[in-house]
N, C-alpha and C. Protein backbone atom coordinates (compact mmCIF):
# COMPACT_ATOMS: atom_id res chain seq x y z
N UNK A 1 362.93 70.62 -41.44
CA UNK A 1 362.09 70.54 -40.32
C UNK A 1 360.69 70.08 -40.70
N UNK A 2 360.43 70.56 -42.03
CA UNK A 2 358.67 70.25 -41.96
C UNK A 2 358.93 68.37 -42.32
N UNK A 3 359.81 68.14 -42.56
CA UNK A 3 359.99 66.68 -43.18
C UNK A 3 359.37 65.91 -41.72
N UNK A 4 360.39 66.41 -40.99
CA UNK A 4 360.62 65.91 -39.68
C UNK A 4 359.02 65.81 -38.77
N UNK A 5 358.37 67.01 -39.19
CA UNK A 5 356.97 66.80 -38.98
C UNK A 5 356.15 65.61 -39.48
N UNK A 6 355.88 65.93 -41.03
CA UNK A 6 355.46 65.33 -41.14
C UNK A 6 355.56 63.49 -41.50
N UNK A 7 357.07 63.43 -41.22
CA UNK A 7 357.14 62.09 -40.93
C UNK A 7 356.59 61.56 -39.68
N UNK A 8 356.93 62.40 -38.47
CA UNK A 8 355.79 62.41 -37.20
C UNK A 8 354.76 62.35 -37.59
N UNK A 9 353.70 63.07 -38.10
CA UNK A 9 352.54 62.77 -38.11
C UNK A 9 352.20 61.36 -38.74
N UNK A 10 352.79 60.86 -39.78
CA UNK A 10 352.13 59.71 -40.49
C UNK A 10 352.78 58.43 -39.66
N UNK A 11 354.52 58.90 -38.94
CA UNK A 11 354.06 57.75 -38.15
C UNK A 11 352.84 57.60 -36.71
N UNK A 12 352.76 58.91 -36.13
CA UNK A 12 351.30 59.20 -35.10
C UNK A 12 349.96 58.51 -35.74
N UNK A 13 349.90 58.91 -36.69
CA UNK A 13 348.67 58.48 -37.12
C UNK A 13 348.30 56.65 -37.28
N UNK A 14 349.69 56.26 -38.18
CA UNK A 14 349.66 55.15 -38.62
C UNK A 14 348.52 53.91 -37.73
N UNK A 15 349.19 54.12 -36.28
CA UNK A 15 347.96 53.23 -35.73
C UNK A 15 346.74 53.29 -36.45
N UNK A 16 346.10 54.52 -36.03
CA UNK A 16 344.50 54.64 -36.56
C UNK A 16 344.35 54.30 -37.77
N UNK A 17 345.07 54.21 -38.79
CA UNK A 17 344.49 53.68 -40.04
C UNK A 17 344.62 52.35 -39.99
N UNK A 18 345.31 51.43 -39.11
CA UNK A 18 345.34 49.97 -39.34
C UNK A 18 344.08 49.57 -38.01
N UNK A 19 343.85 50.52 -37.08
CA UNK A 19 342.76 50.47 -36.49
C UNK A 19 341.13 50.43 -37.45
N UNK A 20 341.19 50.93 -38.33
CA UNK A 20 340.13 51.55 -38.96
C UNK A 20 339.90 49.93 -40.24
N UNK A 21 341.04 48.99 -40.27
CA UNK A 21 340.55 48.39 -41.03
C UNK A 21 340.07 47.03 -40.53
N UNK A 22 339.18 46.73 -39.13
CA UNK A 22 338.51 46.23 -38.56
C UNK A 22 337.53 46.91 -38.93
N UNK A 23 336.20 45.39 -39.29
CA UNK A 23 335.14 45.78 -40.10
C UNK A 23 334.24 45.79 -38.89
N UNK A 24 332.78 46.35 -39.55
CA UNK A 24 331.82 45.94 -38.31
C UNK A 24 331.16 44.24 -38.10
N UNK A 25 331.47 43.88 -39.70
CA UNK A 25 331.28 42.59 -39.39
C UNK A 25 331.98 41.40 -38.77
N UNK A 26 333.26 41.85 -38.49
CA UNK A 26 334.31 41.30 -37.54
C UNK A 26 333.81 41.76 -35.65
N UNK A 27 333.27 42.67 -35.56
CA UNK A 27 333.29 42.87 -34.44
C UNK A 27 331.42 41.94 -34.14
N UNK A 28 330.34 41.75 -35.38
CA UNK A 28 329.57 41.11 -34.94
C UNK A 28 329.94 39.87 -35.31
N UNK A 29 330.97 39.49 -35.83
CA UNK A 29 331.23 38.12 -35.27
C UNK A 29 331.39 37.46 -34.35
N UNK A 30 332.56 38.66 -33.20
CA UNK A 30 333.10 38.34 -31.98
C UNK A 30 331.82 38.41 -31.19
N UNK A 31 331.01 39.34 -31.39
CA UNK A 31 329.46 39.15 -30.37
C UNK A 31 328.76 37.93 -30.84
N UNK A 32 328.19 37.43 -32.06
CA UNK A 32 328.23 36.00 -31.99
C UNK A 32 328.27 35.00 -31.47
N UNK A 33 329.68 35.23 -31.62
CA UNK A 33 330.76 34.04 -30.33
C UNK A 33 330.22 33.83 -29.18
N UNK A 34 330.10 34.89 -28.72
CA UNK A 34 330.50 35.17 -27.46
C UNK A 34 329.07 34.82 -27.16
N UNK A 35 328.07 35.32 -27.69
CA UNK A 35 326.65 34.72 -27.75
C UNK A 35 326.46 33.42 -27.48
N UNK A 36 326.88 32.60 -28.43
CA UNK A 36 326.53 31.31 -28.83
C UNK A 36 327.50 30.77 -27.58
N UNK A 37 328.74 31.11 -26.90
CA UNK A 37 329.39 30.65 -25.86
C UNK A 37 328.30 30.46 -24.94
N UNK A 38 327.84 31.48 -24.32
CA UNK A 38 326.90 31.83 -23.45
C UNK A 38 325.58 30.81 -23.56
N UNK A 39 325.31 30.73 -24.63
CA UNK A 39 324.05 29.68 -24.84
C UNK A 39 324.58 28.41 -24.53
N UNK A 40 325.64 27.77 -25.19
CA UNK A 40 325.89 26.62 -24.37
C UNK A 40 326.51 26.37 -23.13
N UNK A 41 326.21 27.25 -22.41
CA UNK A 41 326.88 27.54 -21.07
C UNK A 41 325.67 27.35 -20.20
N UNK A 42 324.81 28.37 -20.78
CA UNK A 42 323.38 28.33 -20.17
C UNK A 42 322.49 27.17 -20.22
N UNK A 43 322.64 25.94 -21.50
CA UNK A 43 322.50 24.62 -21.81
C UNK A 43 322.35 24.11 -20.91
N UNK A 44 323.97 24.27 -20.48
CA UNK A 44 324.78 22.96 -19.62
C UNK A 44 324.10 23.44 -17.94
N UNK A 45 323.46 24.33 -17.49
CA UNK A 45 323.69 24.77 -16.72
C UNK A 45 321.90 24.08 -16.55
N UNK A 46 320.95 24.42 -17.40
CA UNK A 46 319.73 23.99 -17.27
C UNK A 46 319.65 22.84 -17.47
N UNK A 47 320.65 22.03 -17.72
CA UNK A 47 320.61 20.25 -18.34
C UNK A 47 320.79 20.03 -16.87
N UNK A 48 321.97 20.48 -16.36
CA UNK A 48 322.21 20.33 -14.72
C UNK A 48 321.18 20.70 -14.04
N UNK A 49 320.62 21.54 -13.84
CA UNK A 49 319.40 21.80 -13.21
C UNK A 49 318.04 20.72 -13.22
N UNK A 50 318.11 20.35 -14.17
CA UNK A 50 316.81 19.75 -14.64
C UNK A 50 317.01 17.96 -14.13
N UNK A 51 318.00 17.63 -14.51
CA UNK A 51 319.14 16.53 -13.46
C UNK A 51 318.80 16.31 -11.79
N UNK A 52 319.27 17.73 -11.24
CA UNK A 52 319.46 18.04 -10.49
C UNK A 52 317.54 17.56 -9.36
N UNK A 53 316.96 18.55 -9.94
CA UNK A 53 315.55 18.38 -10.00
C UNK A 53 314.90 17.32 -9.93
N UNK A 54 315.37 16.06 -11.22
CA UNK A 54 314.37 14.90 -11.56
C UNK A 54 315.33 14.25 -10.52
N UNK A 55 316.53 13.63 -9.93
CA UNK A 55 316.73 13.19 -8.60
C UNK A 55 315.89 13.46 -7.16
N UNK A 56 316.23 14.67 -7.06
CA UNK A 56 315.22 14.99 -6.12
C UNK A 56 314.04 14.74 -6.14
N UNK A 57 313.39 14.76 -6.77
CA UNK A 57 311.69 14.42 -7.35
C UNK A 57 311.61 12.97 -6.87
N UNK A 58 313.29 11.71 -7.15
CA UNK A 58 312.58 10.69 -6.96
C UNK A 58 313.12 10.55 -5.46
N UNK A 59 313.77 11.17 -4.90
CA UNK A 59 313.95 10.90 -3.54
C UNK A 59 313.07 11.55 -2.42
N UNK A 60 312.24 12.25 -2.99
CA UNK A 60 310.80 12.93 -2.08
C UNK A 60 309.99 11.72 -2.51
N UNK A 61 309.66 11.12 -3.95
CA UNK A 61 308.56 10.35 -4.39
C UNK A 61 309.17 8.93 -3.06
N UNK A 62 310.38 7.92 -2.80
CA UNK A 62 310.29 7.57 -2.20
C UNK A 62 310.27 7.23 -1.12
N UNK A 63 310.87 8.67 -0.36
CA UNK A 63 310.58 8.95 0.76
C UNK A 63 308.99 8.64 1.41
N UNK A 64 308.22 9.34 0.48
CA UNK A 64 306.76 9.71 0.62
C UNK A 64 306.31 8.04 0.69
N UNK A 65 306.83 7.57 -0.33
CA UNK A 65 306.42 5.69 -0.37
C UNK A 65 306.77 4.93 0.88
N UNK A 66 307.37 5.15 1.47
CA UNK A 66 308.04 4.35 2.53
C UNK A 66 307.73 4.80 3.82
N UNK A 67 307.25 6.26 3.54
CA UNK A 67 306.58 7.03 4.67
C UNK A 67 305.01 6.36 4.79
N UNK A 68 304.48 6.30 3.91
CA UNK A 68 302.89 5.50 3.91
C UNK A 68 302.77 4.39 3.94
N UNK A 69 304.30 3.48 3.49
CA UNK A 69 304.40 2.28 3.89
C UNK A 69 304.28 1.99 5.53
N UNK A 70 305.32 2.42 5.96
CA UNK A 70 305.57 2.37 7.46
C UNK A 70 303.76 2.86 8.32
N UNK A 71 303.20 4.12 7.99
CA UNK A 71 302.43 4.45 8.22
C UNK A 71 301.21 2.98 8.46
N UNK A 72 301.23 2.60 7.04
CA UNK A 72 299.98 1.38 6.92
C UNK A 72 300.27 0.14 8.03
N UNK A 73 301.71 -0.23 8.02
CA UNK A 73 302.35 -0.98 8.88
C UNK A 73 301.57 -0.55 9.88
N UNK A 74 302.06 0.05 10.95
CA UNK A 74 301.68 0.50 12.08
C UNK A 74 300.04 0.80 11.97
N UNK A 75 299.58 1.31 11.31
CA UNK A 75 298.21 1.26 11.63
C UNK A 75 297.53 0.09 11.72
N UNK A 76 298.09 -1.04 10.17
CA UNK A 76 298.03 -2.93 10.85
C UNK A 76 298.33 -3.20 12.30
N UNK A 77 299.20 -2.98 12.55
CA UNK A 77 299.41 -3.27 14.05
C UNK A 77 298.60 -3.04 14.80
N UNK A 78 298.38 -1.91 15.14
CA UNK A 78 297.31 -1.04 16.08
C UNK A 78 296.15 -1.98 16.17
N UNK A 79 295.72 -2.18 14.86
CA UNK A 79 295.02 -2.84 14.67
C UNK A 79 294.56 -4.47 15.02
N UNK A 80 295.62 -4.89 14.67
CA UNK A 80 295.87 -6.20 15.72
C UNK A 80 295.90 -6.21 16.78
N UNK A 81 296.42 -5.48 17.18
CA UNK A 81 296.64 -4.91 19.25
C UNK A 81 294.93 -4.74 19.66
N UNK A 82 294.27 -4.05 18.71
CA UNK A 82 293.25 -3.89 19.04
C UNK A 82 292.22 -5.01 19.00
N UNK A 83 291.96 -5.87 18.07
CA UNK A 83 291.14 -6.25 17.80
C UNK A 83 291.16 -7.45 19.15
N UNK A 84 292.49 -8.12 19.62
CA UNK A 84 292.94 -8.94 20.25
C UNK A 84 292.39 -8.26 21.73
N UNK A 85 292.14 -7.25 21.93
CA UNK A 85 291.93 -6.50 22.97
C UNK A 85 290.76 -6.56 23.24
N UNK A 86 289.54 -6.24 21.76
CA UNK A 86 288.38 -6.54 21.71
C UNK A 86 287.86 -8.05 22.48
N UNK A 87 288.65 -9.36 22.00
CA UNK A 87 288.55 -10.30 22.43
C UNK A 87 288.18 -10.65 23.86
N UNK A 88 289.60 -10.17 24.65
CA UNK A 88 289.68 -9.87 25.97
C UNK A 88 288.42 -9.00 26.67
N UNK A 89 288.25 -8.09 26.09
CA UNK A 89 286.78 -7.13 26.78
C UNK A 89 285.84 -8.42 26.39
N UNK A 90 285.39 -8.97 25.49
CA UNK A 90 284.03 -9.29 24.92
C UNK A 90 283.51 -10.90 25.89
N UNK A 91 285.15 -11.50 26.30
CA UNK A 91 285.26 -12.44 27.50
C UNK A 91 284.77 -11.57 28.79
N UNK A 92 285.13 -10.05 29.04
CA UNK A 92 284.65 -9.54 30.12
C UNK A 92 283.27 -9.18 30.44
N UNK A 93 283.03 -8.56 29.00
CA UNK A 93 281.32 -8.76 28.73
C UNK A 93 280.61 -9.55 29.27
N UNK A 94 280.92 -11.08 28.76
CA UNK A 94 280.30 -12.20 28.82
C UNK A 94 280.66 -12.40 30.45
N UNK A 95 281.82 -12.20 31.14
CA UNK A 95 281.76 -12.67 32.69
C UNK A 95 281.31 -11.59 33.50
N UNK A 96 280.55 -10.46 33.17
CA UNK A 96 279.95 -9.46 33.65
C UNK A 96 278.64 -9.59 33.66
N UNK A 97 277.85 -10.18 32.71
CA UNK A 97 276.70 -11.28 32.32
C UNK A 97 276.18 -12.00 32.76
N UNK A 98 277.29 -13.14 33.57
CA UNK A 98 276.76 -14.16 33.73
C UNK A 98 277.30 -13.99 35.59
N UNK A 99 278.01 -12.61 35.88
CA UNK A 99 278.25 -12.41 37.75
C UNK A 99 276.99 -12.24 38.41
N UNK A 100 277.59 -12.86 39.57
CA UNK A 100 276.33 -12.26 40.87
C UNK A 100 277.06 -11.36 41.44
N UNK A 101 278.18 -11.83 41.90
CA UNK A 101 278.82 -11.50 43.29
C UNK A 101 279.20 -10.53 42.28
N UNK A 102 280.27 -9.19 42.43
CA UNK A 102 280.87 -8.01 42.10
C UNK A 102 280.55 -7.90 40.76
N UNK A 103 279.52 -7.84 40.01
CA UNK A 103 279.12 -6.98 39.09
C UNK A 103 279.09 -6.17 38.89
N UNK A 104 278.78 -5.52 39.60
CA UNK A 104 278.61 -4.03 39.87
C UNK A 104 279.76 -3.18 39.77
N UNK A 105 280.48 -3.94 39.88
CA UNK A 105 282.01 -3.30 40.44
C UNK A 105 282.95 -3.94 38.63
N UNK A 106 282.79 -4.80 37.91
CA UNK A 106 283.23 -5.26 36.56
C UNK A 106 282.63 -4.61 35.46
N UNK A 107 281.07 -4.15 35.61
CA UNK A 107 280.47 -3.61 35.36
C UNK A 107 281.20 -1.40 35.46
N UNK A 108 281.27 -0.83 36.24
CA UNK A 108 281.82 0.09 36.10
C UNK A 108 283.02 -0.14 35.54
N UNK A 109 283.76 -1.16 35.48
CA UNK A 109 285.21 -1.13 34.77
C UNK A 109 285.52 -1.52 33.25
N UNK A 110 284.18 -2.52 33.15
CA UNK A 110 283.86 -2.21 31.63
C UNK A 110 283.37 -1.14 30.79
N UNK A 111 282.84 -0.15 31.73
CA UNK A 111 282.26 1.23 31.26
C UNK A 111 283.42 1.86 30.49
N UNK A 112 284.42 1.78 31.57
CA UNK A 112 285.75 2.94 31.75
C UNK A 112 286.55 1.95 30.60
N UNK A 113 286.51 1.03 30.64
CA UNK A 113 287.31 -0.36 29.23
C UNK A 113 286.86 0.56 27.72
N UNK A 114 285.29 0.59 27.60
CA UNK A 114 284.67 0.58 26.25
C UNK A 114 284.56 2.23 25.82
N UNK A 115 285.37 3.01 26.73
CA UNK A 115 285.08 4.27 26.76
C UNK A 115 286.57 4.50 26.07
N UNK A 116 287.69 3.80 26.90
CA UNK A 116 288.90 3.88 26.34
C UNK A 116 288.65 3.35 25.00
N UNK A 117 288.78 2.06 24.52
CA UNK A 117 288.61 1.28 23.80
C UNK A 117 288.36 2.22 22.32
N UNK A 118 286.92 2.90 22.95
CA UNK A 118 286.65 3.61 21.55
C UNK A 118 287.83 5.05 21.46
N UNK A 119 287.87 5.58 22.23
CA UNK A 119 289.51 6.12 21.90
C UNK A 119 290.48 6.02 21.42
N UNK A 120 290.33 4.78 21.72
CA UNK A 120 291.95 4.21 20.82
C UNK A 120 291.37 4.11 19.53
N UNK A 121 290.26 3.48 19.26
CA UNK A 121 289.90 3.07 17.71
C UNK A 121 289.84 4.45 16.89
N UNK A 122 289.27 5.69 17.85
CA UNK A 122 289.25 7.02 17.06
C UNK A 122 290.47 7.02 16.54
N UNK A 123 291.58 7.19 17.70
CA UNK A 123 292.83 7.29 16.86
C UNK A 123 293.30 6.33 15.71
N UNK A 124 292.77 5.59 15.75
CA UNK A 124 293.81 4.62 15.33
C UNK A 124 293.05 4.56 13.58
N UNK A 125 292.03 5.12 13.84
CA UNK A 125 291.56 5.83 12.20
C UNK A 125 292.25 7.18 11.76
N UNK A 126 292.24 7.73 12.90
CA UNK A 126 293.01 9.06 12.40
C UNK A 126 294.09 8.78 11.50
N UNK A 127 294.97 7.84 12.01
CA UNK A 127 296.78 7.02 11.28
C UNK A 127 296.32 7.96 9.46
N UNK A 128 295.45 7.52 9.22
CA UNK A 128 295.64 7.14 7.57
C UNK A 128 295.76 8.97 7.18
N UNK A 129 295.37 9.79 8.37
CA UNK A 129 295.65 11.48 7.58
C UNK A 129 296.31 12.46 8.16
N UNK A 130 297.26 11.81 9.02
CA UNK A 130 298.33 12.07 9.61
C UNK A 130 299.72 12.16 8.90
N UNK A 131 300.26 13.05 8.79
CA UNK A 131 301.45 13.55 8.07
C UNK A 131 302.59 13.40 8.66
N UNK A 132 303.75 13.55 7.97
CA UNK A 132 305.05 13.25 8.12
C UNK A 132 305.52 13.79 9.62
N UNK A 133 304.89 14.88 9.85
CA UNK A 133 305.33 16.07 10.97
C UNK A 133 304.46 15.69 11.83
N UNK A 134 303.12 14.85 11.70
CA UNK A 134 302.17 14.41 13.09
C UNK A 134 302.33 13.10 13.23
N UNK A 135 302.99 12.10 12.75
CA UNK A 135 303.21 10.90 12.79
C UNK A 135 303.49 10.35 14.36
N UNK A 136 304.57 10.47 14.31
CA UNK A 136 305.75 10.54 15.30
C UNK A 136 304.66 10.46 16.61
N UNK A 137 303.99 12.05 16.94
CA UNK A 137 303.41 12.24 18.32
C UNK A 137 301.66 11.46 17.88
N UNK A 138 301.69 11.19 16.59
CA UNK A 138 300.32 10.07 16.95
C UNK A 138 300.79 8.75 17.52
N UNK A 139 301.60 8.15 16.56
CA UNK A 139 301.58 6.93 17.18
C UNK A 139 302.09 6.70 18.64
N UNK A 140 303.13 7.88 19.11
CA UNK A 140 303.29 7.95 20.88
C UNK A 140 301.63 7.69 21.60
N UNK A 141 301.00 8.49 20.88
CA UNK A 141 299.99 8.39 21.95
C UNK A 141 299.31 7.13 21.55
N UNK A 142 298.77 6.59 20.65
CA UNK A 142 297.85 5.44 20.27
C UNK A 142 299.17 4.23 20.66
N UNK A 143 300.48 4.12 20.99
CA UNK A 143 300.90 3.34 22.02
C UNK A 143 300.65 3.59 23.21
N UNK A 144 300.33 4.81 23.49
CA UNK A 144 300.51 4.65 25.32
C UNK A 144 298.65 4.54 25.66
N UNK A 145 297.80 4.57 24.59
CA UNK A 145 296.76 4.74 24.81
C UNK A 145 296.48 2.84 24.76
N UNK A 146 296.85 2.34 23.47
CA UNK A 146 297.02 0.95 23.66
C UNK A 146 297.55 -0.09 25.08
N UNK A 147 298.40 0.74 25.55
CA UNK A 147 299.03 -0.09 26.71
C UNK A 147 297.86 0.23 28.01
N UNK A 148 297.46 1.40 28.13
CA UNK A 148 296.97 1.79 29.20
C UNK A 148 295.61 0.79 29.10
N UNK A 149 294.85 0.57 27.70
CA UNK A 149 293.96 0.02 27.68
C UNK A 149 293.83 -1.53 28.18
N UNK A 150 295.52 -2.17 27.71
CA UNK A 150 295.75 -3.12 28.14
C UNK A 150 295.80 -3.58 29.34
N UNK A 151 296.33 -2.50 29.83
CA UNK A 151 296.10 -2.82 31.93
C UNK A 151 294.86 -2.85 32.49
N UNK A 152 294.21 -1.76 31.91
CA UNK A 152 292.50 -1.96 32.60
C UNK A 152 291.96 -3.30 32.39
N UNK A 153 292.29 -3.59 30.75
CA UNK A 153 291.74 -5.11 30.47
C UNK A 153 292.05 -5.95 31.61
N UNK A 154 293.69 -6.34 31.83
CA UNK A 154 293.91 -7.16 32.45
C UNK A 154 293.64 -7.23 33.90
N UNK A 155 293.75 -6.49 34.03
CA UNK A 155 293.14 -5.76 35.66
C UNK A 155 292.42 -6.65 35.90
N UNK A 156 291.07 -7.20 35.23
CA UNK A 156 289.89 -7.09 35.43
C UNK A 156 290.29 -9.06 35.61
């Protein structure tokens, strides 16, 4: 009987002694690993990021370019609209000048002309510090302010 024991015990035990001959430097190897896995994981992950990032960077940078492009455009315009407008008043000037008959009456409408006129030009300086999000409702108005100016002109 005691045989019978202690052949039980040494085979019970047996695990733990082949357990026991894992070193500690085997087990900081596997942390290592598993380390250095992780680092090039984390690499790949900030290489992507950084990728990720410098795209974007250039699709805001030309957004922003094409946004101040368009911007300058249109403020040229305005500008032309205007100056051509100037023309038209400065002929009204001059036939307001040289009236007898209803002066008086071309005369108040050039008032209400050069009053607009400089309105529009306020705006139409504003253009250059006007942002992506005020764009849109400036140039609505410095068109409808342009057109309106245009009718008084022609009016006349």
């Amino acid at each position: 009987m005691n045989r019978a024991i202690v052949i039980s015990l040494v085979l019970a035990l047996t695990p733990l002694g082949l357990a026991c001959d894992k070193t500690a430097a085997d087990e900081q190897s596997k942390a290592n690993a598993a380390q250095d896995q992780a680092n090039r994981e984390i690499g790949k992950a900030n290489l992507q990021a950084n990728e990720a990032q410098r795209a974007a960077d250039q699709k805001i940078a030309s957004a922003r370019d094409e946004f101040f492009q368009m911007r300058d455009d249109y403020r040229t315009k305005a500008l032309t609209q205007l100056v051509d407008l100037d023309g038209k008043i400065a002929k009204l000037d001059a036939k307001a000048a040289s009236a007898t008959k209803a002066k008086t009456d071309l005369q108040a409408s050039l008032t209400a002309i050069h009053a607009q006129r400089e309105a529009v030009a306020q705006d139409v300086r504003s253009i250059d510090v006007t942002t992506t999000a005020t764009f849109d409702v400036t140039k609505a108005r410095i068109d409808q302010e342009l057109s309106d100016l245009r009718t008084l002109v022609d009016k006349q």
